[in-house]
ModelCIF file with pLDDT and N, C-alpha, C, O atoms, coordinates in Angstrom:
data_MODEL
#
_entry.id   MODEL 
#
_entity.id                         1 
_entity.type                       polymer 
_entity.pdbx_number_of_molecules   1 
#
_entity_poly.entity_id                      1 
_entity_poly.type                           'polypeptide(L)' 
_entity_poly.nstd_linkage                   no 
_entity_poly.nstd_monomer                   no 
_entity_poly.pdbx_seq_one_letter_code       
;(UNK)(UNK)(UNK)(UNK)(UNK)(UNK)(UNK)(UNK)(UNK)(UNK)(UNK)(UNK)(UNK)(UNK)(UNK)(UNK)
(UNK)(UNK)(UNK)(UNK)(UNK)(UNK)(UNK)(UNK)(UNK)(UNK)(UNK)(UNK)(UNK)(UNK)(UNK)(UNK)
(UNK)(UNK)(UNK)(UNK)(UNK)(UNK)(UNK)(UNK)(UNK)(UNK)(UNK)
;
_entity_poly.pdbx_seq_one_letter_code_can   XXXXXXXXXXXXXXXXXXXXXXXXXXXXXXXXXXXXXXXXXXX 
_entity_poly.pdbx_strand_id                 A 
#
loop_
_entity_poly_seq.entity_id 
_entity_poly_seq.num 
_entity_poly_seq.mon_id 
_entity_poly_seq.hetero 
1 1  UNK n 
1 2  UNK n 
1 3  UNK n 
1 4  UNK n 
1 5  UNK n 
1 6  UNK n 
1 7  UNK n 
1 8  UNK n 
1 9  UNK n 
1 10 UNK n 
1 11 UNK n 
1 12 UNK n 
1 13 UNK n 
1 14 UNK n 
1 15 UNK n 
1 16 UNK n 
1 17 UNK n 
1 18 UNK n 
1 19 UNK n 
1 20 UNK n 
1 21 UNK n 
1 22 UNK n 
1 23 UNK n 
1 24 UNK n 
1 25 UNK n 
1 26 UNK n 
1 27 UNK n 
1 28 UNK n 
1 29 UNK n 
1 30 UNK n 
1 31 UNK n 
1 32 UNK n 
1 33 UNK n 
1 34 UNK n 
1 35 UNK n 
1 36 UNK n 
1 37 UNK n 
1 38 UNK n 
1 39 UNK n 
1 40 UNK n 
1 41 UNK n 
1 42 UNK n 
1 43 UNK n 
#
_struct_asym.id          A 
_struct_asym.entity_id   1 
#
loop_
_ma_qa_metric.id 
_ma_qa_metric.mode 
_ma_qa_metric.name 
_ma_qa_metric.software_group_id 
_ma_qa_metric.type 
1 global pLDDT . pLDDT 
2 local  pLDDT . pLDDT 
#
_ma_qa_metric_global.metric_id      1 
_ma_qa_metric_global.metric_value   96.09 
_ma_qa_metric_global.model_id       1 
_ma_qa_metric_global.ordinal_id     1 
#
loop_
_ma_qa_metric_local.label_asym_id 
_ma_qa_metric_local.label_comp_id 
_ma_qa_metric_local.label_seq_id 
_ma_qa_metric_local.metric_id 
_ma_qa_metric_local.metric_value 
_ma_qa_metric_local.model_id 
_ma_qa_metric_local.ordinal_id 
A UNK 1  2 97.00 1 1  
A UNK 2  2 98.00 1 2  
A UNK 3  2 98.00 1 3  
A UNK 4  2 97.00 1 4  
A UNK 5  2 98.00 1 5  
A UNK 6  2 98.00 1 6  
A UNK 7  2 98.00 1 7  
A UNK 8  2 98.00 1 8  
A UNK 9  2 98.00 1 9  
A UNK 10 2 97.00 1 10 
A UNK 11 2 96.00 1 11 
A UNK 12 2 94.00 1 12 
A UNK 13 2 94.00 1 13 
A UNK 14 2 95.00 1 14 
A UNK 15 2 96.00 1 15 
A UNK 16 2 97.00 1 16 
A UNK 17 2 97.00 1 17 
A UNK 18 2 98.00 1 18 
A UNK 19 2 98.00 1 19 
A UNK 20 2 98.00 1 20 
A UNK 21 2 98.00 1 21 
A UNK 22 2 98.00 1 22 
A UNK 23 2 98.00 1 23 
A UNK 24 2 98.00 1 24 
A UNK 25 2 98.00 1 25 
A UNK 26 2 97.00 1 26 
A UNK 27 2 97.00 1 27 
A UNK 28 2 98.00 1 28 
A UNK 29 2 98.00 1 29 
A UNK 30 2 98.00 1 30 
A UNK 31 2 98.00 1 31 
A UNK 32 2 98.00 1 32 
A UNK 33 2 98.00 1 33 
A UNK 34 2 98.00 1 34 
A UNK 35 2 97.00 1 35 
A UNK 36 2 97.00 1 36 
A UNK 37 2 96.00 1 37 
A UNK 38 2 96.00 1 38 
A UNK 39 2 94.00 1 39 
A UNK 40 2 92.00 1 40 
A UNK 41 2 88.00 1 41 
A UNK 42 2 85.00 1 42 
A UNK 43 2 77.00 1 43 
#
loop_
_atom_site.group_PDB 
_atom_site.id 
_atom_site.type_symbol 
_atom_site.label_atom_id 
_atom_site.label_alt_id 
_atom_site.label_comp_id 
_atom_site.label_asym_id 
_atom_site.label_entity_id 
_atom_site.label_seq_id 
_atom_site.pdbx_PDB_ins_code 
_atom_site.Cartn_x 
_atom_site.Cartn_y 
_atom_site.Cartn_z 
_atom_site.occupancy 
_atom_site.B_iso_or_equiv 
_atom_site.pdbx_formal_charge 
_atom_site.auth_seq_id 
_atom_site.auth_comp_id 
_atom_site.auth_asym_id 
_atom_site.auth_atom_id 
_atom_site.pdbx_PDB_model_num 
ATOM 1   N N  . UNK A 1 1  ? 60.670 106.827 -141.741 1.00 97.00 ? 1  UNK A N  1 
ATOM 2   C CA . UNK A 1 1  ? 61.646 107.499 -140.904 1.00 97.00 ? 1  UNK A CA 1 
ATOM 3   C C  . UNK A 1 1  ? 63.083 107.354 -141.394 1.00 97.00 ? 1  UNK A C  1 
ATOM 4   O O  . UNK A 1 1  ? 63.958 108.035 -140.859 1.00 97.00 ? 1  UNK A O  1 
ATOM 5   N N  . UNK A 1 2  ? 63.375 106.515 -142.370 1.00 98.00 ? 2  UNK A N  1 
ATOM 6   C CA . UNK A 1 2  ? 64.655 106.054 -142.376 1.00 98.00 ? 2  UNK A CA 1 
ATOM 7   C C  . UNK A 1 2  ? 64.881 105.980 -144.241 1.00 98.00 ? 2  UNK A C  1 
ATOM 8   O O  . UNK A 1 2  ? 65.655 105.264 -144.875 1.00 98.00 ? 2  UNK A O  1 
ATOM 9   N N  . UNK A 1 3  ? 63.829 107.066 -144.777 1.00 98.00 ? 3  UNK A N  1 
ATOM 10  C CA . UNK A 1 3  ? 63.818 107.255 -146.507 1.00 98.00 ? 3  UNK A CA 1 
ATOM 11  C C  . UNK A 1 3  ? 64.537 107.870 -146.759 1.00 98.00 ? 3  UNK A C  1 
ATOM 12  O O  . UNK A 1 3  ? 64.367 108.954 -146.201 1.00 98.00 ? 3  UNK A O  1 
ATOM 13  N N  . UNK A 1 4  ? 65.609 107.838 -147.520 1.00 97.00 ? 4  UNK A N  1 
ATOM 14  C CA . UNK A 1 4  ? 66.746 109.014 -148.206 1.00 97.00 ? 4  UNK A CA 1 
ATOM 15  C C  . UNK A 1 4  ? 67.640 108.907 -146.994 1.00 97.00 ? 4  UNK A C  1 
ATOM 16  O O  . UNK A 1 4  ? 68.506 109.780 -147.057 1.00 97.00 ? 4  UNK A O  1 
ATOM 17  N N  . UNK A 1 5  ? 67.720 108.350 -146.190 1.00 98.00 ? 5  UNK A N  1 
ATOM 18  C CA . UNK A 1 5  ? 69.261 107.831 -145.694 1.00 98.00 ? 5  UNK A CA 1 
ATOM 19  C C  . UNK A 1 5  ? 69.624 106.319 -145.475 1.00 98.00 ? 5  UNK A C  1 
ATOM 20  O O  . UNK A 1 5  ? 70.845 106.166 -145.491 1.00 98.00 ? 5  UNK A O  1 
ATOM 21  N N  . UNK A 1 6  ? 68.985 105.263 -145.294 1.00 98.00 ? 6  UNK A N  1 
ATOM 22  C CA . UNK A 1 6  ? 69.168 104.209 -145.101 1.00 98.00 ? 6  UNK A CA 1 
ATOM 23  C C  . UNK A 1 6  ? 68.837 103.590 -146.486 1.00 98.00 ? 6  UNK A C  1 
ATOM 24  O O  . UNK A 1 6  ? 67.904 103.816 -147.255 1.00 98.00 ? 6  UNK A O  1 
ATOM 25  N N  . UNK A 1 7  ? 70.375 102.346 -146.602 1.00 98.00 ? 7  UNK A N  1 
ATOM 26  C CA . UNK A 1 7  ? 69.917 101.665 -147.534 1.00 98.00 ? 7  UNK A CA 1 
ATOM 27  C C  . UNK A 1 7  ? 70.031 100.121 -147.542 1.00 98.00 ? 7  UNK A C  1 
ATOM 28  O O  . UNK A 1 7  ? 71.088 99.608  -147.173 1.00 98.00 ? 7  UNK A O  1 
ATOM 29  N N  . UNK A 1 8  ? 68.882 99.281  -147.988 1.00 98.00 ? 8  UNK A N  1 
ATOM 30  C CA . UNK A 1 8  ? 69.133 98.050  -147.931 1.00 98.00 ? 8  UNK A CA 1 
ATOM 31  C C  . UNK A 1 8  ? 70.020 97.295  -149.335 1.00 98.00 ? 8  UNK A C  1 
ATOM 32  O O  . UNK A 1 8  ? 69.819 97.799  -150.439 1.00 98.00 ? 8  UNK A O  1 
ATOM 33  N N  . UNK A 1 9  ? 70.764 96.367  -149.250 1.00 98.00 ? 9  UNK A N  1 
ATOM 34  C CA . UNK A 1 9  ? 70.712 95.528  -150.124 1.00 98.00 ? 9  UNK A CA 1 
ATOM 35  C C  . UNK A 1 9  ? 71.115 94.148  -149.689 1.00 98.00 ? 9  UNK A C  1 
ATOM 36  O O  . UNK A 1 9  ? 71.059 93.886  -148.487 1.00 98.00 ? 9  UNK A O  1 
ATOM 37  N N  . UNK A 1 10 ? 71.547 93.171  -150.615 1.00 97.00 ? 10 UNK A N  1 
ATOM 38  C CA . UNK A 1 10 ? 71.784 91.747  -150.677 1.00 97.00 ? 10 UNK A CA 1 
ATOM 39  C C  . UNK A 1 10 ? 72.973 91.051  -151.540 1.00 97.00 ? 10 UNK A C  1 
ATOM 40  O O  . UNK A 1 10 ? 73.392 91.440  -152.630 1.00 97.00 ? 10 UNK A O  1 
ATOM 41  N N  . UNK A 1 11 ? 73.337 90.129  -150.922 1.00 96.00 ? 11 UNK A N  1 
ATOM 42  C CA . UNK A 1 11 ? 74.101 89.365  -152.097 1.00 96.00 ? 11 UNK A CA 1 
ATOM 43  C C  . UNK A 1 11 ? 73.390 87.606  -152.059 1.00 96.00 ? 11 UNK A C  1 
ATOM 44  O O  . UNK A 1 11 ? 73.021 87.023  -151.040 1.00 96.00 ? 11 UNK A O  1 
ATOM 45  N N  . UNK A 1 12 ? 73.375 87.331  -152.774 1.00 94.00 ? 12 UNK A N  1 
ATOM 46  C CA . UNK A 1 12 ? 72.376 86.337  -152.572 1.00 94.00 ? 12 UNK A CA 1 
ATOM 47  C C  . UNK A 1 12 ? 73.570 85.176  -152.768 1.00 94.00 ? 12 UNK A C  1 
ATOM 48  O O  . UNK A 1 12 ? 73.670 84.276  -151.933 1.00 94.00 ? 12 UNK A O  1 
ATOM 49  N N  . UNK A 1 13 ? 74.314 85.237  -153.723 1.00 94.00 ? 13 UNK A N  1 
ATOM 50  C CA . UNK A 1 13 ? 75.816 84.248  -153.687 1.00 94.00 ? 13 UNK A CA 1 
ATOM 51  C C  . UNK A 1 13 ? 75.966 84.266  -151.942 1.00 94.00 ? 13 UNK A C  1 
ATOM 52  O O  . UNK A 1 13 ? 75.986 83.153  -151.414 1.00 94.00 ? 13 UNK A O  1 
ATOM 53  N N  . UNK A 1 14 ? 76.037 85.096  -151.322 1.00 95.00 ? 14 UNK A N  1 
ATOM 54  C CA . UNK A 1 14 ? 76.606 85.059  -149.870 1.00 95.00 ? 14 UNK A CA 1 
ATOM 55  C C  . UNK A 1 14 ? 75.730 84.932  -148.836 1.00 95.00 ? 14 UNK A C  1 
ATOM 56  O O  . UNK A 1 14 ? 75.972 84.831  -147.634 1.00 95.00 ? 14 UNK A O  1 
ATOM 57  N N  . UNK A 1 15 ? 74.313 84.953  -149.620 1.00 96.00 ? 15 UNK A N  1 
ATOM 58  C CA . UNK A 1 15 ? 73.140 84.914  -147.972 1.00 96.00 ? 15 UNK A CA 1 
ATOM 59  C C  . UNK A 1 15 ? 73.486 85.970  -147.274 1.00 96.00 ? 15 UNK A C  1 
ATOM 60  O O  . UNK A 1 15 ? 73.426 85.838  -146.052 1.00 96.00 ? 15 UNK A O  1 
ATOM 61  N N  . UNK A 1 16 ? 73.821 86.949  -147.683 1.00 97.00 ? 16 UNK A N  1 
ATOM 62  C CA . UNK A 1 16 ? 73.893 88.221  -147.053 1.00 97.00 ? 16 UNK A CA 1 
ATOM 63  C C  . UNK A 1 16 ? 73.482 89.421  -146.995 1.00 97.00 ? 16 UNK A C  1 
ATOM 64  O O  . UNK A 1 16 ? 73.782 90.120  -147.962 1.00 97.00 ? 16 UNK A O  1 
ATOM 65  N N  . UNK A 1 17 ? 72.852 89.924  -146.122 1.00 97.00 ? 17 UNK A N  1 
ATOM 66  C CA . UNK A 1 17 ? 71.673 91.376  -145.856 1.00 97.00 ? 17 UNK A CA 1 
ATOM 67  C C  . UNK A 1 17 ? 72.465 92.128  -145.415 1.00 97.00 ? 17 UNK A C  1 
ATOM 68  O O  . UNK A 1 17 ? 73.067 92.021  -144.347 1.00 97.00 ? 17 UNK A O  1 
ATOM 69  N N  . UNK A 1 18 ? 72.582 93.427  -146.633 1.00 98.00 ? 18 UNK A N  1 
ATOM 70  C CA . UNK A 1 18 ? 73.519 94.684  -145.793 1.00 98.00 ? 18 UNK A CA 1 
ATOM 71  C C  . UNK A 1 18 ? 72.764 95.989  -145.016 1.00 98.00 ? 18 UNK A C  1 
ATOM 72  O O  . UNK A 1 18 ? 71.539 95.878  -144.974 1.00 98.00 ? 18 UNK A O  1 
ATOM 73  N N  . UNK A 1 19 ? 73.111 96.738  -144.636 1.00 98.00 ? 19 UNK A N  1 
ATOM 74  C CA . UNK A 1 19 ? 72.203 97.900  -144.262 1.00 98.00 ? 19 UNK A CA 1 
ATOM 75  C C  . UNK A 1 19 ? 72.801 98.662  -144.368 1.00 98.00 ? 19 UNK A C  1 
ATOM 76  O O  . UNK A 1 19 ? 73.448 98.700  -143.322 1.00 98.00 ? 19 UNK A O  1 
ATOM 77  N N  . UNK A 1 20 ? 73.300 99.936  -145.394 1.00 98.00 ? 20 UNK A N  1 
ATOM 78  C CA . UNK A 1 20 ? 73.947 101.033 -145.146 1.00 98.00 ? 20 UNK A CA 1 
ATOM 79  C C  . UNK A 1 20 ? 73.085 102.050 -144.196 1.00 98.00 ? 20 UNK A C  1 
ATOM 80  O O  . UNK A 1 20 ? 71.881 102.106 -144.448 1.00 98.00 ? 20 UNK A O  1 
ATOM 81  N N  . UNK A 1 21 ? 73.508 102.734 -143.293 1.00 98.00 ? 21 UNK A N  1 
ATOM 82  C CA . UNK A 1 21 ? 72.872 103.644 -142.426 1.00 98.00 ? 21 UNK A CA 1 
ATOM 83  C C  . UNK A 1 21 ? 73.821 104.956 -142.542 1.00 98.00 ? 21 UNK A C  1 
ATOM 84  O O  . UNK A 1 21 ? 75.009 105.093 -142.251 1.00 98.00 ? 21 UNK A O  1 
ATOM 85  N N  . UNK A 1 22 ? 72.810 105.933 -143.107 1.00 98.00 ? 22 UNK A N  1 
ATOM 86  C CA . UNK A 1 22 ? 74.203 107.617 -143.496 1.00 98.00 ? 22 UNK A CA 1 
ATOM 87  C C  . UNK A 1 22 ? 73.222 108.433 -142.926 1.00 98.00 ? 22 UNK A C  1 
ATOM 88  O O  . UNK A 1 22 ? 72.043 108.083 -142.969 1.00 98.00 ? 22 UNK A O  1 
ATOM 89  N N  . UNK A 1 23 ? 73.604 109.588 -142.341 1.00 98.00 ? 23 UNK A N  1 
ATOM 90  C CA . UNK A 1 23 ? 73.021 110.626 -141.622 1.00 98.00 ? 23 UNK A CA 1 
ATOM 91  C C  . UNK A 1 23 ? 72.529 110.690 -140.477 1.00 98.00 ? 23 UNK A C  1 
ATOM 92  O O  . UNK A 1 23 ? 71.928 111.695 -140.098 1.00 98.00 ? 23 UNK A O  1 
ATOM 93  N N  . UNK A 1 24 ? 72.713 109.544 -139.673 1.00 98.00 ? 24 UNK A N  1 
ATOM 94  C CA . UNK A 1 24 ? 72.138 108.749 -138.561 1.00 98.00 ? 24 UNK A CA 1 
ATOM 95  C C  . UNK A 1 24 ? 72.088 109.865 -137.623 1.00 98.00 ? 24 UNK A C  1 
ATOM 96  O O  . UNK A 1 24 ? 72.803 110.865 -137.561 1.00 98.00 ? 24 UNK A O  1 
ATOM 97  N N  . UNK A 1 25 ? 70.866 109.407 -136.736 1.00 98.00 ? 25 UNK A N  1 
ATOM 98  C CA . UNK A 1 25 ? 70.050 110.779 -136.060 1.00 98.00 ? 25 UNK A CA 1 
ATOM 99  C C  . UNK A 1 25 ? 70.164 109.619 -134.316 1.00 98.00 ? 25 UNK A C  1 
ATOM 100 O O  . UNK A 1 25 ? 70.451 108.434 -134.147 1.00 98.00 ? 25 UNK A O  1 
ATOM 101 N N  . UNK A 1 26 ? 69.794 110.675 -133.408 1.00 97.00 ? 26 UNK A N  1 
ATOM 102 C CA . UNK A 1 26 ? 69.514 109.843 -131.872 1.00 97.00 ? 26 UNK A CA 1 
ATOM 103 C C  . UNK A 1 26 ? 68.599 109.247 -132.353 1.00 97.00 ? 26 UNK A C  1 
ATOM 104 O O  . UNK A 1 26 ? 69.116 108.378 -133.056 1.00 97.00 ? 26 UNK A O  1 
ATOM 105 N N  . UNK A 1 27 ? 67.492 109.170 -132.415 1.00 97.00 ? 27 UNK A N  1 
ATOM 106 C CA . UNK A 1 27 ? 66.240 108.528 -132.782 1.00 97.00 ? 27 UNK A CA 1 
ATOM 107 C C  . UNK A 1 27 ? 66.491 107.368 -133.287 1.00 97.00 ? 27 UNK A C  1 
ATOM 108 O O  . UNK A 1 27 ? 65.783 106.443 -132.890 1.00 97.00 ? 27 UNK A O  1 
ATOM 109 N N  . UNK A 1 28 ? 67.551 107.078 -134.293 1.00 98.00 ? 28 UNK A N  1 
ATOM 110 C CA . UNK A 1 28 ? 68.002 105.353 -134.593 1.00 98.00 ? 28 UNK A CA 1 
ATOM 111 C C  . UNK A 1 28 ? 68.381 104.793 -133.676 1.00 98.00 ? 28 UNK A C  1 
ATOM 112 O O  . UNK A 1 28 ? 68.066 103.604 -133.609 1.00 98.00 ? 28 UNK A O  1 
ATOM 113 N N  . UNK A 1 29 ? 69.074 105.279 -132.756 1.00 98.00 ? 29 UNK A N  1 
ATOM 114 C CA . UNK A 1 29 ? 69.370 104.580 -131.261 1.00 98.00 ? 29 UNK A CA 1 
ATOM 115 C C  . UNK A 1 29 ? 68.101 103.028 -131.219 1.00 98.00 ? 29 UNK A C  1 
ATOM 116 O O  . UNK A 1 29 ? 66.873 103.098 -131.193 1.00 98.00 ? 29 UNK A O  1 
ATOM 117 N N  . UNK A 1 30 ? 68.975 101.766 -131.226 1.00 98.00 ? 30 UNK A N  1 
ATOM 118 C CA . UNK A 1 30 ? 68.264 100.956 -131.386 1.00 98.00 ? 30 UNK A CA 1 
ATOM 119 C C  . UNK A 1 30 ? 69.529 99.779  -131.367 1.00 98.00 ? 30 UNK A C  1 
ATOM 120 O O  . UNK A 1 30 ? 70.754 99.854  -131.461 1.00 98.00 ? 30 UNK A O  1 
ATOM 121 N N  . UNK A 1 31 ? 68.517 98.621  -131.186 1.00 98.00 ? 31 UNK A N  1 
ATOM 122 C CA . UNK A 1 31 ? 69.031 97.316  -131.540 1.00 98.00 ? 31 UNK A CA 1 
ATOM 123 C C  . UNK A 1 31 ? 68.601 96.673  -132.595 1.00 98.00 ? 31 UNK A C  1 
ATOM 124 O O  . UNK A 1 31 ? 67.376 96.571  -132.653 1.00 98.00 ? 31 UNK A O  1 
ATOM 125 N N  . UNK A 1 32 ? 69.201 96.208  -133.446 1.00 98.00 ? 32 UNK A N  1 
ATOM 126 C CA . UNK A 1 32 ? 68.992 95.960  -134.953 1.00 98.00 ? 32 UNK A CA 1 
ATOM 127 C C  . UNK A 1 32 ? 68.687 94.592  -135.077 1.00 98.00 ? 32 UNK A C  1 
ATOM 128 O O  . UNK A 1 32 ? 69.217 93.858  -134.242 1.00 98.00 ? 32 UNK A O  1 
ATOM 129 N N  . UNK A 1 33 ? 67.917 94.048  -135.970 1.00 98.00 ? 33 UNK A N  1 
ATOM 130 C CA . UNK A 1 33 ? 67.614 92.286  -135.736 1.00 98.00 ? 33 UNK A CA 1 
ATOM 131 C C  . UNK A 1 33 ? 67.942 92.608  -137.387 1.00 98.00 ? 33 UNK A C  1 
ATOM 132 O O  . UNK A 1 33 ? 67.862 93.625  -138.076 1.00 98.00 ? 33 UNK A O  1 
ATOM 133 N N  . UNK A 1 34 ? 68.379 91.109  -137.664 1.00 98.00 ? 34 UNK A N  1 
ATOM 134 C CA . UNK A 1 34 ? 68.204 90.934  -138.838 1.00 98.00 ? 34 UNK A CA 1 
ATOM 135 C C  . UNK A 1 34 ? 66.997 89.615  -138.906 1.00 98.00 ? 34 UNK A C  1 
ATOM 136 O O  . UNK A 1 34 ? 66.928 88.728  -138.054 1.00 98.00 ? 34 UNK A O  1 
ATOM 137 N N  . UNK A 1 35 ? 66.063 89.731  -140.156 1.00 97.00 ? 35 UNK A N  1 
ATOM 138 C CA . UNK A 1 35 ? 65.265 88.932  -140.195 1.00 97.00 ? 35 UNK A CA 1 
ATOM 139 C C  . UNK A 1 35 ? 64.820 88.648  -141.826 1.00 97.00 ? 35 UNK A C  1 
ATOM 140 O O  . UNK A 1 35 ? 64.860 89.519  -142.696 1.00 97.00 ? 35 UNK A O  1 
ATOM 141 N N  . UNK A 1 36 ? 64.373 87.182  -142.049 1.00 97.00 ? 36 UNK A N  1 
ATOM 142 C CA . UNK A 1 36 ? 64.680 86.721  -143.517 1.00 97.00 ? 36 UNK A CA 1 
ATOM 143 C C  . UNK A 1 36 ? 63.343 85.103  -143.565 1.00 97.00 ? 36 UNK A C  1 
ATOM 144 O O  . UNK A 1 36 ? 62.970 84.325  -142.687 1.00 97.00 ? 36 UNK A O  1 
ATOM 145 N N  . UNK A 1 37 ? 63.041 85.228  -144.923 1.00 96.00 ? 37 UNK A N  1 
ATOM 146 C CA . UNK A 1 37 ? 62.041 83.936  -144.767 1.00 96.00 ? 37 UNK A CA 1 
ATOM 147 C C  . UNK A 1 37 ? 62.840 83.311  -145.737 1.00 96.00 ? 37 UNK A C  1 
ATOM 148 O O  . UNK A 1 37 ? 63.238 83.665  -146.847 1.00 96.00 ? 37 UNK A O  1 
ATOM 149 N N  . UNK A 1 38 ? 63.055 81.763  -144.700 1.00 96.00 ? 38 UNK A N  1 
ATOM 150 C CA . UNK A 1 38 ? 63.749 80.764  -145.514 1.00 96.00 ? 38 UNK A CA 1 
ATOM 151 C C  . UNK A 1 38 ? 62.883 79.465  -145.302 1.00 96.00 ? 38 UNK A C  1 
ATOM 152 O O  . UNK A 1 38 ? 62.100 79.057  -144.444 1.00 96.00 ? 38 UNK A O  1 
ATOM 153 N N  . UNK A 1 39 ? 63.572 78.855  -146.899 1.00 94.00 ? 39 UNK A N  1 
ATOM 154 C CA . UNK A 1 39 ? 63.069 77.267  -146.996 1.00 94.00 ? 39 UNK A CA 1 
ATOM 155 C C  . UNK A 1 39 ? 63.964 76.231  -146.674 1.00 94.00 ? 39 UNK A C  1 
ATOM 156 O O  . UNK A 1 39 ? 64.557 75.941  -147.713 1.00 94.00 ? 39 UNK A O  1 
ATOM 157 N N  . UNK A 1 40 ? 64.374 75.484  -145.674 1.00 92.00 ? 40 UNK A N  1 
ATOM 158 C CA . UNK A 1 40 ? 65.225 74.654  -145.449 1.00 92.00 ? 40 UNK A CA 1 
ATOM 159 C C  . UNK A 1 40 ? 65.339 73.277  -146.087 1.00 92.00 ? 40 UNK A C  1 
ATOM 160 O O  . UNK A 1 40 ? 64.303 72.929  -146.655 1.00 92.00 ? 40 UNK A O  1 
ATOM 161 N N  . UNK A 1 41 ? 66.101 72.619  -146.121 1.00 88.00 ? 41 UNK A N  1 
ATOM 162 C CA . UNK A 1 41 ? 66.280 71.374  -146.528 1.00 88.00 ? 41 UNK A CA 1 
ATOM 163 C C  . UNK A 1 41 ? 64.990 70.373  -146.049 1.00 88.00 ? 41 UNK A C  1 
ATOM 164 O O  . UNK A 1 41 ? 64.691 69.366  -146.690 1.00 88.00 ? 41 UNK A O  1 
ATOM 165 N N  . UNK A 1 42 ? 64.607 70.605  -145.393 1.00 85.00 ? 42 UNK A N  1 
ATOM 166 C CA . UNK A 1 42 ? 63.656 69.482  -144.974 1.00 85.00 ? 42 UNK A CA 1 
ATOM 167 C C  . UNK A 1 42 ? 62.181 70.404  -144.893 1.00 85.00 ? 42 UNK A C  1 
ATOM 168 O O  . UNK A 1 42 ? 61.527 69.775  -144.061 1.00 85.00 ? 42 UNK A O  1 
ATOM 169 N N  . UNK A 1 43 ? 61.708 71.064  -145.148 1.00 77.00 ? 43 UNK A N  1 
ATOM 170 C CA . UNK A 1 43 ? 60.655 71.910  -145.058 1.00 77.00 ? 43 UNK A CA 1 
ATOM 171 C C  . UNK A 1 43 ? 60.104 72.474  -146.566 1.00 77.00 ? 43 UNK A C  1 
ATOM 172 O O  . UNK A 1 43 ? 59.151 73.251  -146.624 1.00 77.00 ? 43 UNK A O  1 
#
């Protein structure tokens, strides 16, 4: 639903997840989570 307008990327220096969103339709109408698998210091 979201091919040829939404784009993901990262910076990994910054631990950071971007989301460009272009052409945005009602149907994206939403609440956005961000979500990520990490290894912590103690795990």
């Amino acid at each position: 639903s979201v091919k040829g307008r939404f784009t993901i990327s990262r910076d990994n220096a910054k631990s950071t997840v971007y989301l460009q969103m272009s052409s945005l339709k009602p149907e994206d109408t939403a609440v956005y989570y961000c979500n990520a698998g990490i290894r912590t210091v103690v795990g």
